[in-house]
N, C-alpha and C. Protein backbone atom coordinates (compact mmCIF):
# COMPACT_ATOMS: atom_id res chain seq x y z
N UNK A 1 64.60 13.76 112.23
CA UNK A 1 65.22 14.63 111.22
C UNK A 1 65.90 15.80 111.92
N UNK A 2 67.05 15.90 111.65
CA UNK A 2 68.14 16.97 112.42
C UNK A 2 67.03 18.15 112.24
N UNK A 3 67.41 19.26 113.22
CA UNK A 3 67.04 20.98 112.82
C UNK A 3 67.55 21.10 111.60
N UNK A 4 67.41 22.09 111.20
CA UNK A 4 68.37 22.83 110.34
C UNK A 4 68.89 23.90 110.72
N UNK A 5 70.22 23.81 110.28
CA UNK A 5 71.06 25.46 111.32
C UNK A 5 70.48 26.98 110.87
N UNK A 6 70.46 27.69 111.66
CA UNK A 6 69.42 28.80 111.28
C UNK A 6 70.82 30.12 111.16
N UNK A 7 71.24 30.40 110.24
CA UNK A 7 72.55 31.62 110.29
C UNK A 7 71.82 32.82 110.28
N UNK A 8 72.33 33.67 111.40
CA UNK A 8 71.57 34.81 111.90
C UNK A 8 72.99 35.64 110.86
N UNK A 9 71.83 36.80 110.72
CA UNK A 9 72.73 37.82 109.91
C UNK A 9 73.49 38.89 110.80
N UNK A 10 74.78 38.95 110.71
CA UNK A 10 75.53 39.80 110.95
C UNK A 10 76.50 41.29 110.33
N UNK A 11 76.22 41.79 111.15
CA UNK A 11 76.80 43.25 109.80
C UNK A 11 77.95 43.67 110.62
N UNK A 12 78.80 43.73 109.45
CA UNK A 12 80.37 43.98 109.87
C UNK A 12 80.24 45.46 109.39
N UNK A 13 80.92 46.39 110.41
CA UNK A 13 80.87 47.45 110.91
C UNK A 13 82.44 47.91 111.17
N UNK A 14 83.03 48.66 110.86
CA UNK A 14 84.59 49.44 110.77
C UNK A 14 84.50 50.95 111.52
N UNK A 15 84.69 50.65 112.53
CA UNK A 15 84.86 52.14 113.07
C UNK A 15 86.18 52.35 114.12
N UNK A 16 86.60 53.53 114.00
CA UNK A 16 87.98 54.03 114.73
C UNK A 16 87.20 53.97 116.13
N UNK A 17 87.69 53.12 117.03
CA UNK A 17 86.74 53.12 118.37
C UNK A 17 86.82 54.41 119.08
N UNK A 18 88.25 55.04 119.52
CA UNK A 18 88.39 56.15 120.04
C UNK A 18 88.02 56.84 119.90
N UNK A 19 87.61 57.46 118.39
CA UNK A 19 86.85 58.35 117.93
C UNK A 19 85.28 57.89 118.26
N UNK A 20 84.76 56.83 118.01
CA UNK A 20 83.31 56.35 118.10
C UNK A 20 82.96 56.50 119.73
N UNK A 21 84.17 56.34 120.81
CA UNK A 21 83.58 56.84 121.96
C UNK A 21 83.32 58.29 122.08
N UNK A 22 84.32 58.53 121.89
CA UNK A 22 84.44 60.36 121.82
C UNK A 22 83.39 60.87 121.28
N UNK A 23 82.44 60.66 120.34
CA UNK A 23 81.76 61.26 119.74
C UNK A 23 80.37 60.56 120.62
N UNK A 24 80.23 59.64 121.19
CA UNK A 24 79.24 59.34 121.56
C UNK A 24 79.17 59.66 122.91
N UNK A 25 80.12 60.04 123.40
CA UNK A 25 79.78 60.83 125.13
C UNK A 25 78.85 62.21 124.75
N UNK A 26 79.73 62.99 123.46
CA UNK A 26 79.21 64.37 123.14
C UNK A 26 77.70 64.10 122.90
N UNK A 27 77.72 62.79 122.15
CA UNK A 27 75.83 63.44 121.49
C UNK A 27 75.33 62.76 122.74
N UNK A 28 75.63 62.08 123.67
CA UNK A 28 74.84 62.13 124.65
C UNK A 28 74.67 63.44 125.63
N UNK A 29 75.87 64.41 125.40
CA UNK A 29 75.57 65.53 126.20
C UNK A 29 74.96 66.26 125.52
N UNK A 30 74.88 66.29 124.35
CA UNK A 30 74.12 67.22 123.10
C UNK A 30 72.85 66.75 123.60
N UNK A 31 72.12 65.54 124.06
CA UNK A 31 70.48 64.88 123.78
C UNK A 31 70.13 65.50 125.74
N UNK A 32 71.03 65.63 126.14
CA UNK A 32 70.75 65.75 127.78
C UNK A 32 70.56 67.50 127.67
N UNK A 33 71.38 67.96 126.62
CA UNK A 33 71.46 69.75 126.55
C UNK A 33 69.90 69.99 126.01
N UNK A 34 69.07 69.52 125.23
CA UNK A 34 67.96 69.60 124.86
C UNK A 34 66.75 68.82 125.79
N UNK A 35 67.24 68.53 126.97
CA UNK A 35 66.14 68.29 127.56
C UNK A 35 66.17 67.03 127.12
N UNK A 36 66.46 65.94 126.48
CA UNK A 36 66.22 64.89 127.08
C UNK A 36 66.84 63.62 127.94
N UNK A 37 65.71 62.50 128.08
CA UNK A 37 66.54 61.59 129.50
C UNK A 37 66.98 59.98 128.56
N UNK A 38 68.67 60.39 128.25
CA UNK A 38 69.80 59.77 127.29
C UNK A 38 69.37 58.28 128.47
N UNK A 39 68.54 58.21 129.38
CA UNK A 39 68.75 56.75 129.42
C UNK A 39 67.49 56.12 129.41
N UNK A 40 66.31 56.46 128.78
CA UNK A 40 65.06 56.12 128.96
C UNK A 40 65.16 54.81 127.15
N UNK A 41 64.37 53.92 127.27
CA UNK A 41 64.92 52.84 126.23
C UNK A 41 65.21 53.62 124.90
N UNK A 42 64.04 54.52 124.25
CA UNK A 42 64.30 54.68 122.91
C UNK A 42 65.47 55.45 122.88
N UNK A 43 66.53 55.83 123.71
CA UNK A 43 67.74 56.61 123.44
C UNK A 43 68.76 56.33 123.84
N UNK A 44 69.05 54.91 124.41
CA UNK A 44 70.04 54.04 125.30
C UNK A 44 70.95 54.15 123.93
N UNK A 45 70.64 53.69 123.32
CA UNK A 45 71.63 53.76 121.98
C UNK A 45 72.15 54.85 120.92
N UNK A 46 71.03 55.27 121.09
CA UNK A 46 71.18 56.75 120.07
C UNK A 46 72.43 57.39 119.84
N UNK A 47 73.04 57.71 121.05
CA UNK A 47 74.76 58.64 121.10
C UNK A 47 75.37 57.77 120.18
N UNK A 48 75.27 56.26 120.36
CA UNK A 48 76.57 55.49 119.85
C UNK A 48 76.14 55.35 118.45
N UNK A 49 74.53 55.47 117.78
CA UNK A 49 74.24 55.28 116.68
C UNK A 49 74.55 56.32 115.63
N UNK A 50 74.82 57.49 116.70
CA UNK A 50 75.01 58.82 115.85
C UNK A 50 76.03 59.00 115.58
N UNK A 51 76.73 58.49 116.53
CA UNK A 51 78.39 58.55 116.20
C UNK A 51 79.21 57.65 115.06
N UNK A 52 78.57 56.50 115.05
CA UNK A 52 78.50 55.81 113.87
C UNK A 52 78.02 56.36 112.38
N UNK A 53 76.90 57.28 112.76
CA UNK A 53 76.64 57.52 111.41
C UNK A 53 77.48 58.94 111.23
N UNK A 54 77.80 59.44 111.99
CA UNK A 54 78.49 60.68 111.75
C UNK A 54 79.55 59.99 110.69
N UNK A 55 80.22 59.32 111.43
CA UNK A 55 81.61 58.99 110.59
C UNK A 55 81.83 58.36 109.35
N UNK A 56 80.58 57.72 109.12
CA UNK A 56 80.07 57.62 107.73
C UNK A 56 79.76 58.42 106.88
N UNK A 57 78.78 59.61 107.54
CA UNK A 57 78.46 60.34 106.30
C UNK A 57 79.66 61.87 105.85
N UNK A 58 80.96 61.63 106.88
CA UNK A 58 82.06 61.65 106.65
C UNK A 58 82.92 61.61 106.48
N UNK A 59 82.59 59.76 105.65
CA UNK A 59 84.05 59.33 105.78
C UNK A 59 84.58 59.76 104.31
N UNK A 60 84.37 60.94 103.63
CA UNK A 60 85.21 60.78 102.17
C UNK A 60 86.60 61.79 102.67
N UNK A 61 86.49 62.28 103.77
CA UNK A 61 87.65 62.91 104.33
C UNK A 61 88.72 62.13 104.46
N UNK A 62 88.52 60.55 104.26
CA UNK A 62 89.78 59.23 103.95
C UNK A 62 89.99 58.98 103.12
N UNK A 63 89.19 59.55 102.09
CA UNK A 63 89.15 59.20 100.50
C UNK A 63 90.10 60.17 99.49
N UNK A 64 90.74 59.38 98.27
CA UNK A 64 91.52 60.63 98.03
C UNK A 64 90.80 60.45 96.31
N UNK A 65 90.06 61.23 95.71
CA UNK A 65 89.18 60.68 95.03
C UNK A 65 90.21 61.09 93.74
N UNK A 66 91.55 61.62 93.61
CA UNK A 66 92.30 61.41 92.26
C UNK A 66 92.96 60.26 92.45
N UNK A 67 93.46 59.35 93.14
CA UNK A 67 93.47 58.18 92.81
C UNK A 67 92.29 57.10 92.85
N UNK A 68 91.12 57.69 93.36
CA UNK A 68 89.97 56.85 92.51
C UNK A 68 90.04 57.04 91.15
N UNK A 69 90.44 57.91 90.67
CA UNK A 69 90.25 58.25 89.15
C UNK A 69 91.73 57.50 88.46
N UNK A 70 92.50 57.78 89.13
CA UNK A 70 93.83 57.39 88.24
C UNK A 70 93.96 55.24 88.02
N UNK A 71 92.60 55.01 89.27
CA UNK A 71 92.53 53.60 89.41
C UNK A 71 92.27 53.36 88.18
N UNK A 72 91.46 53.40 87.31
CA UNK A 72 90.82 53.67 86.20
C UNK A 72 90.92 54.08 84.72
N UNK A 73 92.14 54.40 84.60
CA UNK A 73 92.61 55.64 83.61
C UNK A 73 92.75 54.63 82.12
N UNK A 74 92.23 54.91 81.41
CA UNK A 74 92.66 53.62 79.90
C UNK A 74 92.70 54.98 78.62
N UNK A 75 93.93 54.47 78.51
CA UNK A 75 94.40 54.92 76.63
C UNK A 75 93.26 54.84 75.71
N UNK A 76 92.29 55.66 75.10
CA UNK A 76 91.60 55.77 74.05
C UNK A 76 91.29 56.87 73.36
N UNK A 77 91.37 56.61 72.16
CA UNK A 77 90.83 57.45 71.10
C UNK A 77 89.72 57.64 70.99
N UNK A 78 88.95 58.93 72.07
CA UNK A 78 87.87 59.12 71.56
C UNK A 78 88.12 60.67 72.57
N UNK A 79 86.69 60.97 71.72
CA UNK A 79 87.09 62.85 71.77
C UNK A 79 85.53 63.38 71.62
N UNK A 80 84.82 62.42 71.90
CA UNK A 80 83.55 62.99 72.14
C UNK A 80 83.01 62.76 73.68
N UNK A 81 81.91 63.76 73.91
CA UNK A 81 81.14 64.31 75.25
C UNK A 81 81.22 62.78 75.72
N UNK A 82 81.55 62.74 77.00
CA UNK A 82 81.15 61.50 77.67
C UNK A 82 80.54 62.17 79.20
N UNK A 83 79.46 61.55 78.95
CA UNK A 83 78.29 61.93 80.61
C UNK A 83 77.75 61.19 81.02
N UNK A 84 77.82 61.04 82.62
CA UNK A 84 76.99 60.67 83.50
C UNK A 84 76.14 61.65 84.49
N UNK A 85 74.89 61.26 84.24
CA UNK A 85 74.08 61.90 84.68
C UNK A 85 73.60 61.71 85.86
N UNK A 86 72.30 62.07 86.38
CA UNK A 86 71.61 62.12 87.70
C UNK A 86 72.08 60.48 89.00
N UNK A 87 73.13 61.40 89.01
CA UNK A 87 74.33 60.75 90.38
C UNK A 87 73.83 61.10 91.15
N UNK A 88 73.15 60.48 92.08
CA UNK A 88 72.91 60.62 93.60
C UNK A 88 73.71 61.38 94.45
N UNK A 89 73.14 62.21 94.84
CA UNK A 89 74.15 62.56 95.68
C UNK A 89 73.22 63.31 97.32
N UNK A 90 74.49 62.45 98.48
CA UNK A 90 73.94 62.86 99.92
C UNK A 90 74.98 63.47 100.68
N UNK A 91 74.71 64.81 101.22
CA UNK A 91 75.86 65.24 102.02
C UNK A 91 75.18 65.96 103.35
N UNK A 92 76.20 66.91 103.82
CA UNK A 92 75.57 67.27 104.89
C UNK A 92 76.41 69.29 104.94
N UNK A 93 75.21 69.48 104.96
CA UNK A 93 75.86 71.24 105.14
C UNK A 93 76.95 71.37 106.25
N UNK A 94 77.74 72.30 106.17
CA UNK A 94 78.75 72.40 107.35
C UNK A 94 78.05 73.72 108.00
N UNK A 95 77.10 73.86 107.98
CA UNK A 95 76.33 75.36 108.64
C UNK A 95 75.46 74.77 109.14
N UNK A 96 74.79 73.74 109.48
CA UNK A 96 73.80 73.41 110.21
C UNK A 96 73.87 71.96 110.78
N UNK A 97 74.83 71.33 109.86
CA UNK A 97 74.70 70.04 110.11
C UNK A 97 73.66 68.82 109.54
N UNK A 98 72.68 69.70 108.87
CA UNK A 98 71.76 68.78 108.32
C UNK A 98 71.71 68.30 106.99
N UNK A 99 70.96 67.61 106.64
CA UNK A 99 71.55 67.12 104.67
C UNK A 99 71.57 67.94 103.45
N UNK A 100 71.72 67.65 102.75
CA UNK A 100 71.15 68.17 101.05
C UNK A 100 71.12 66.75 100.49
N UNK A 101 70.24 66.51 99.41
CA UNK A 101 70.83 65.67 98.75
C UNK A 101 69.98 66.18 97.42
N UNK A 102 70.80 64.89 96.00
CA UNK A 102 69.93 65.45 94.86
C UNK A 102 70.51 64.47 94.25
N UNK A 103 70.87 65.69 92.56
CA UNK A 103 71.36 64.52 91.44
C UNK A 103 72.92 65.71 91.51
N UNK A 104 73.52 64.86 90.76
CA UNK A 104 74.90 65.49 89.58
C UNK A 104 74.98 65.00 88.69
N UNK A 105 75.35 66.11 87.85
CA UNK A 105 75.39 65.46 86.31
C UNK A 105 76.75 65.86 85.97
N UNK A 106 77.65 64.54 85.54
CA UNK A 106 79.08 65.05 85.32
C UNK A 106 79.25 64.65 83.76
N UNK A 107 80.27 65.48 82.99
CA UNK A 107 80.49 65.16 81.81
C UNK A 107 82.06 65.88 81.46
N UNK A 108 82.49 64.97 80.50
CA UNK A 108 84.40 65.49 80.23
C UNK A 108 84.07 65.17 78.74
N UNK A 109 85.40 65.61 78.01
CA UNK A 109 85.32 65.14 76.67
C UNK A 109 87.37 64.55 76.88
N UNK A 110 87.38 63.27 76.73
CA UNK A 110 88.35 63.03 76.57
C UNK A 110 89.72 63.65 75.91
N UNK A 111 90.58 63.65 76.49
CA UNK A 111 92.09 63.91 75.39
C UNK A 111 93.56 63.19 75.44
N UNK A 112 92.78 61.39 74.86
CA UNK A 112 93.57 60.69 74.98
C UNK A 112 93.25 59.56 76.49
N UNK A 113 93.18 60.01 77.07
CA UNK A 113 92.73 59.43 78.09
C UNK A 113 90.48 59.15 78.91
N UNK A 114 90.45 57.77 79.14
CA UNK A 114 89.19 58.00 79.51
C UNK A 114 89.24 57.19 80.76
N UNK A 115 88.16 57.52 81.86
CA UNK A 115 87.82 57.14 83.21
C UNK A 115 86.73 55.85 82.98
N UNK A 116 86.72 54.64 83.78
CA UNK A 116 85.97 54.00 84.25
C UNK A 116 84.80 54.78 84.67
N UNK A 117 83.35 54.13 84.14
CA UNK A 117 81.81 55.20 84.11
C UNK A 117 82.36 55.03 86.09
N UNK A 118 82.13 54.09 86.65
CA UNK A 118 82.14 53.92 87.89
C UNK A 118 82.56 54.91 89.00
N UNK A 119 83.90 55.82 88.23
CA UNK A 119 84.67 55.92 89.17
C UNK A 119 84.45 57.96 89.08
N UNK A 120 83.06 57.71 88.21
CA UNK A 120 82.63 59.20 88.41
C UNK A 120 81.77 59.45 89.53
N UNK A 121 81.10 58.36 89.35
CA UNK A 121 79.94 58.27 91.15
C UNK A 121 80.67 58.51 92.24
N UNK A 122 82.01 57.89 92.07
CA UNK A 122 82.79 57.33 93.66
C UNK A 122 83.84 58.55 93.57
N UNK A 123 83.81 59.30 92.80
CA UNK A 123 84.56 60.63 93.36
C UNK A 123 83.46 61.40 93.43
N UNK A 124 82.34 61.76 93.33
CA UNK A 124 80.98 62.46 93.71
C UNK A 124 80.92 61.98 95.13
N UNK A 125 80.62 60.59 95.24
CA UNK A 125 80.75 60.08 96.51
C UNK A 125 81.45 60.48 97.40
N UNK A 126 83.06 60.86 97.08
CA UNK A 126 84.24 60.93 97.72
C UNK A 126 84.14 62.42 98.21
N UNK A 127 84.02 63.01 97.46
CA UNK A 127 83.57 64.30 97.93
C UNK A 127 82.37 65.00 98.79
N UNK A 128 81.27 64.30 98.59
CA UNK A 128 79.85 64.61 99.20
C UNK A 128 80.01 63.96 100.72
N UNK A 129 80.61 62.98 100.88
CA UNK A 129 80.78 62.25 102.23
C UNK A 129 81.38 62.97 102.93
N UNK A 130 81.23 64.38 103.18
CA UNK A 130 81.92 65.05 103.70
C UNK A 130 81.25 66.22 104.64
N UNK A 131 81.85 67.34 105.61
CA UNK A 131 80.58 68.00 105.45
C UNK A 131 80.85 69.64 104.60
N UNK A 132 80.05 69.92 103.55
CA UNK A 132 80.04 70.76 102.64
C UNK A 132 78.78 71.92 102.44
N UNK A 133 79.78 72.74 101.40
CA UNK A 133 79.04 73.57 100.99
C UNK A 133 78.17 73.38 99.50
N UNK A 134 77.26 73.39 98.80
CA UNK A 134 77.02 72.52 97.20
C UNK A 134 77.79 73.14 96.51
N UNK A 135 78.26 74.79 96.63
CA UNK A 135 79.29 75.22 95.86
C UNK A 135 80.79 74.74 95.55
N UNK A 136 81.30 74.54 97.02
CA UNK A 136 82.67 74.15 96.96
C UNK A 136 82.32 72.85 96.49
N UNK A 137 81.21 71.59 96.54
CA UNK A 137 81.10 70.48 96.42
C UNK A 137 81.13 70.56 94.40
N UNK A 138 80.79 71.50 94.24
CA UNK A 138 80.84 71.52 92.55
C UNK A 138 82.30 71.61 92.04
N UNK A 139 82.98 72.40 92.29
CA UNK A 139 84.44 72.76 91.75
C UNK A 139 85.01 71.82 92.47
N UNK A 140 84.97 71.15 93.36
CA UNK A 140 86.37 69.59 93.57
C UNK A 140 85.84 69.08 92.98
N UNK A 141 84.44 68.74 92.69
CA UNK A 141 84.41 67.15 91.42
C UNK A 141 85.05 67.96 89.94
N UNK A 142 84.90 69.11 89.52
CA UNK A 142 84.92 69.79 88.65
C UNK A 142 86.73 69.23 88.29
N UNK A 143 87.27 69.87 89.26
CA UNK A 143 88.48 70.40 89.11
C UNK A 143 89.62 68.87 89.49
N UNK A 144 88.90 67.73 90.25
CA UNK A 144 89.50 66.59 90.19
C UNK A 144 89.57 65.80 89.31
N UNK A 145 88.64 65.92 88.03
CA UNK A 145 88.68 65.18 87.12
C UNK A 145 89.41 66.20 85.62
N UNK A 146 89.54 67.59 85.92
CA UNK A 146 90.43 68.50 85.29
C UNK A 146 92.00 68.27 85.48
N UNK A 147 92.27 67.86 86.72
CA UNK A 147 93.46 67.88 87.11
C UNK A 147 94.31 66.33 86.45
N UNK A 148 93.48 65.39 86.90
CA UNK A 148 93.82 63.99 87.09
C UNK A 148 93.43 63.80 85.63
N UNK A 149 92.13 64.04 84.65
CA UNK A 149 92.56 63.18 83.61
C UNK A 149 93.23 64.26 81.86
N UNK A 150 93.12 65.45 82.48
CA UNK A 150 93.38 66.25 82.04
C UNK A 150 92.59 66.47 80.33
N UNK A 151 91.35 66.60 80.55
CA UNK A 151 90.59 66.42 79.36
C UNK A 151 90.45 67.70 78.67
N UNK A 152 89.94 67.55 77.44
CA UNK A 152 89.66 69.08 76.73
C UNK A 152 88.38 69.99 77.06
N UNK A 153 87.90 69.54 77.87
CA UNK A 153 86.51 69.95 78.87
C UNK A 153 85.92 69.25 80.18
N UNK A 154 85.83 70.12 80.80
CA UNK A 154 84.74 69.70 82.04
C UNK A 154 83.45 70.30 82.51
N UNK A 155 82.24 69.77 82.82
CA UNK A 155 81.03 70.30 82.90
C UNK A 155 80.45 69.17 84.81
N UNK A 156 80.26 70.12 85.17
CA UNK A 156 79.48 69.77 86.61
C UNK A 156 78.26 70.58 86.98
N UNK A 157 76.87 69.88 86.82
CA UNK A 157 75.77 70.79 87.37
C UNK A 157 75.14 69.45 88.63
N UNK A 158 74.77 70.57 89.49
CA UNK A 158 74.35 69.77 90.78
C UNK A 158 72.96 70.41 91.08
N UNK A 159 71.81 69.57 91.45
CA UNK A 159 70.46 70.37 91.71
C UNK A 159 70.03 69.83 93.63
N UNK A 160 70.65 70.45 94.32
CA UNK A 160 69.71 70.07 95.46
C UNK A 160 68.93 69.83 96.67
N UNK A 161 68.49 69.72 97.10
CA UNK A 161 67.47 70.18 97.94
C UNK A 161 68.11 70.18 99.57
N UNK A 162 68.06 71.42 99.93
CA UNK A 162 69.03 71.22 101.38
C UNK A 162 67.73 71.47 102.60
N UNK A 163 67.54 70.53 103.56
CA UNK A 163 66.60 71.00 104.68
C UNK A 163 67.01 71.54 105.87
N UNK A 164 68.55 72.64 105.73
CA UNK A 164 67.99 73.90 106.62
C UNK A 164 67.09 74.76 105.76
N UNK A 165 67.19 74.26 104.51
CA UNK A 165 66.17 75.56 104.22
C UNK A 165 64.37 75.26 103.97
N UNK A 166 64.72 73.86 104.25
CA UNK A 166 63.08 73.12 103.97
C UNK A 166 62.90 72.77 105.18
N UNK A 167 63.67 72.52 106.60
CA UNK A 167 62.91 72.16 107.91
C UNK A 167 63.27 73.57 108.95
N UNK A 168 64.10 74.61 108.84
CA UNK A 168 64.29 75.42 109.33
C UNK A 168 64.22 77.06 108.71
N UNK A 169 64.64 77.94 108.99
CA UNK A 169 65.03 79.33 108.61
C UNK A 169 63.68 79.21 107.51
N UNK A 170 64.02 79.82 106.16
CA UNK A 170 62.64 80.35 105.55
C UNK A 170 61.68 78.79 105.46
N UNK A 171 61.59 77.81 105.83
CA UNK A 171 61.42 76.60 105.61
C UNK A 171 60.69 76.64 103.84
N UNK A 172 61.14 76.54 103.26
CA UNK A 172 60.71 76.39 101.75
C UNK A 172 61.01 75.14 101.01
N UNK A 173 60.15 74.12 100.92
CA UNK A 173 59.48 72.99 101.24
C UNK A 173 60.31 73.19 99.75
N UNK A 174 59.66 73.82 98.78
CA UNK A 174 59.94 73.17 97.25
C UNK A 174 60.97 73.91 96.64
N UNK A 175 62.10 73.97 97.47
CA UNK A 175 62.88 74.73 96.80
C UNK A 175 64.28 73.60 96.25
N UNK A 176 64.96 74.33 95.53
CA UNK A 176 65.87 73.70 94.88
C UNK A 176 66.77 74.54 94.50
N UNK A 177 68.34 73.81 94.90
CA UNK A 177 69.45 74.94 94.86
C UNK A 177 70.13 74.18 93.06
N UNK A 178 70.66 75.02 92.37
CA UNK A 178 71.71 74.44 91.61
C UNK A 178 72.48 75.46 91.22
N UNK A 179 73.74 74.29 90.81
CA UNK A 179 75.19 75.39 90.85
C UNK A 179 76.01 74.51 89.77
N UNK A 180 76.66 75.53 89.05
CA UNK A 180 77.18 74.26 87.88
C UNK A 180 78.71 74.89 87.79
N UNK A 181 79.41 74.61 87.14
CA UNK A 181 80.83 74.65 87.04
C UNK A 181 81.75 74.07 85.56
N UNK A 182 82.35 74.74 85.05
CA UNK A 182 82.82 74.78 83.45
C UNK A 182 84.07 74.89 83.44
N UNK A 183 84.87 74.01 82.76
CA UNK A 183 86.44 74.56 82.41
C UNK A 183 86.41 73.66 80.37
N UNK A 184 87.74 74.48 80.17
CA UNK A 184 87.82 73.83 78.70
C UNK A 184 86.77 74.09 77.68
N UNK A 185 86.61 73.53 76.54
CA UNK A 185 85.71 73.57 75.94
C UNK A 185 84.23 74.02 75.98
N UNK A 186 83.95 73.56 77.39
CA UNK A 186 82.24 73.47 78.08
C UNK A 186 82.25 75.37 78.00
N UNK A 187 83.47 76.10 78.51
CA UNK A 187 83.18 77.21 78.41
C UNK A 187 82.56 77.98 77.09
N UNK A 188 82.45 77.32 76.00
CA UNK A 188 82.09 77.85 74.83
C UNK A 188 80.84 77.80 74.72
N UNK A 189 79.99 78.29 74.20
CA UNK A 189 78.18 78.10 74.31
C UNK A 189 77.52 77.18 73.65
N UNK A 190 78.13 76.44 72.31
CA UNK A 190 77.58 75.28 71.73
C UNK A 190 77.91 74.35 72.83
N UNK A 191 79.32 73.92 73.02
CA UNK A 191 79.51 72.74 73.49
C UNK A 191 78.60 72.83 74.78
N UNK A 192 78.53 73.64 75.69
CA UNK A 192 78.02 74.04 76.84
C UNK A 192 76.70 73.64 76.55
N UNK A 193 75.95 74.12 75.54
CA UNK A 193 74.56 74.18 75.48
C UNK A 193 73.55 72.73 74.73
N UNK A 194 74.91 71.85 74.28
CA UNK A 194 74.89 70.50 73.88
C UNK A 194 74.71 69.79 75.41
N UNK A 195 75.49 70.00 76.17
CA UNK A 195 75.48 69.67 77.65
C UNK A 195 74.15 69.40 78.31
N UNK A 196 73.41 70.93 78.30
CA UNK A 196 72.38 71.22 79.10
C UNK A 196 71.10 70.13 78.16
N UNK A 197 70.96 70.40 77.07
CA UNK A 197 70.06 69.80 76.37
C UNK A 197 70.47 68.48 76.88
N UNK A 198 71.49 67.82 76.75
CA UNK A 198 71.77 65.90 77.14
C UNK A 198 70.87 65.40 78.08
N UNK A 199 71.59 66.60 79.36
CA UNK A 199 71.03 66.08 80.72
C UNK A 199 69.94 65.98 81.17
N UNK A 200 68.90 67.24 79.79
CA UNK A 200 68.12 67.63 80.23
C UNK A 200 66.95 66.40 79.27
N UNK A 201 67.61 65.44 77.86
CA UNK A 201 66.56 64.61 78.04
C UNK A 201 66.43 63.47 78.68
N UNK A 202 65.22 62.77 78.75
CA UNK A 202 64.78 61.30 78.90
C UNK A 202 65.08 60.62 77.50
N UNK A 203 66.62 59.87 77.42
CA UNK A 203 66.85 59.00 76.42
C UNK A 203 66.47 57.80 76.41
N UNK A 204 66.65 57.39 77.35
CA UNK A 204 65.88 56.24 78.03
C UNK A 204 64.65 55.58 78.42
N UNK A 205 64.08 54.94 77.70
CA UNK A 205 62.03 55.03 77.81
C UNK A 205 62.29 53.85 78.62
């Protein structure tokens, strides 16, 4: 009875090489600047792994996230709150270099025009893949989906947890940042306060 062919898994991987060397000489001089020895086994790889992930968890700097939105765009009559809520979200501070991550909760009220649910994650995405501040990270999702679908409101609240401030400086383990952002309608205190209550239940059992 023949073997059977055994298909080993392979992962296809996209990286600008020039850049992926370049960056991996540095973090090997970065791992040698801290004292350690860049050729002992557990770190033979490391420079090139970091450099890889660098460029990932920055690649929305290729992304142009109003034509993610305009991919999307459909004619409808509707004129009530539309939200998506606790969106993942992973970035990386531009002051330390290290992460935040959390939720976002985005919501528009149509005017005439509405977005694919999808293509609210992937401009959150588009933006967070970057390296940021959570403030400035609030007003581009805010203000890209103000611009591009031009609705009668926009609402952006973001909650989240950054570890320079949980593994370094005051290290405060349980802390939690949030920052929210309003144009249109949302500026008014009902509609606004319809918002906060949404996000804030469990509709879902």
């Amino acid at each position: 009875m023949p073997k059977k062919k055994i298909t080993r898994y392979t992962k296809n991987e996209l990286f600008d090489g020039k850049t992926t060397e370049h960056l991996t000489g540095n973090y090997a001089s970065i791992l040698s600047g801290v004292g350690e020895d860049v050729s002992r086994e557990g770190l033979l790889k490391t420079p090139l792994r970091a450099a890889k992930a660098l460029q990932f968890l920055t690649h929305g700097n290729q992304l142009n996230p109003e034509e993610i939105l305009r991919s999307a765009l459909f004619k409808e009559d509707y004129s009530e709150m539309v939200i998506v809520k606790d969106i993942e979200v992973y970035s990386m501070c531009e002051h330390h270099l290290l992460p935040f991550f959390g939720r976002a909760h985005v919501a528009y009220i149509p005017n005439g025009y509405i977005v694919g649910l999808s293509k609210i994650g992937r401009i959150v995405d588009a933006y967070s893949r970057r390296l940021q501040v959570q403030e400035r990270l609030t007003h581009e999702i805010l203000n890209c989906i103000d611009s591009t679908l031009k609705p009668l409101g926009v609402a952006v609240v973001i909650e989240a947890r950054h570890l320079c401030m949980m593994m370094r400086g005051v290290q405060k383990q349980n802390s939690v940042a949030t920052t929210s952002a309003f144009k249109g309608v949302f500026e008014e205190n009902t509609t606004r306060a319809e918002f906060i209550r949404l996000i804030s239940a469990n509709l879902i059992s």
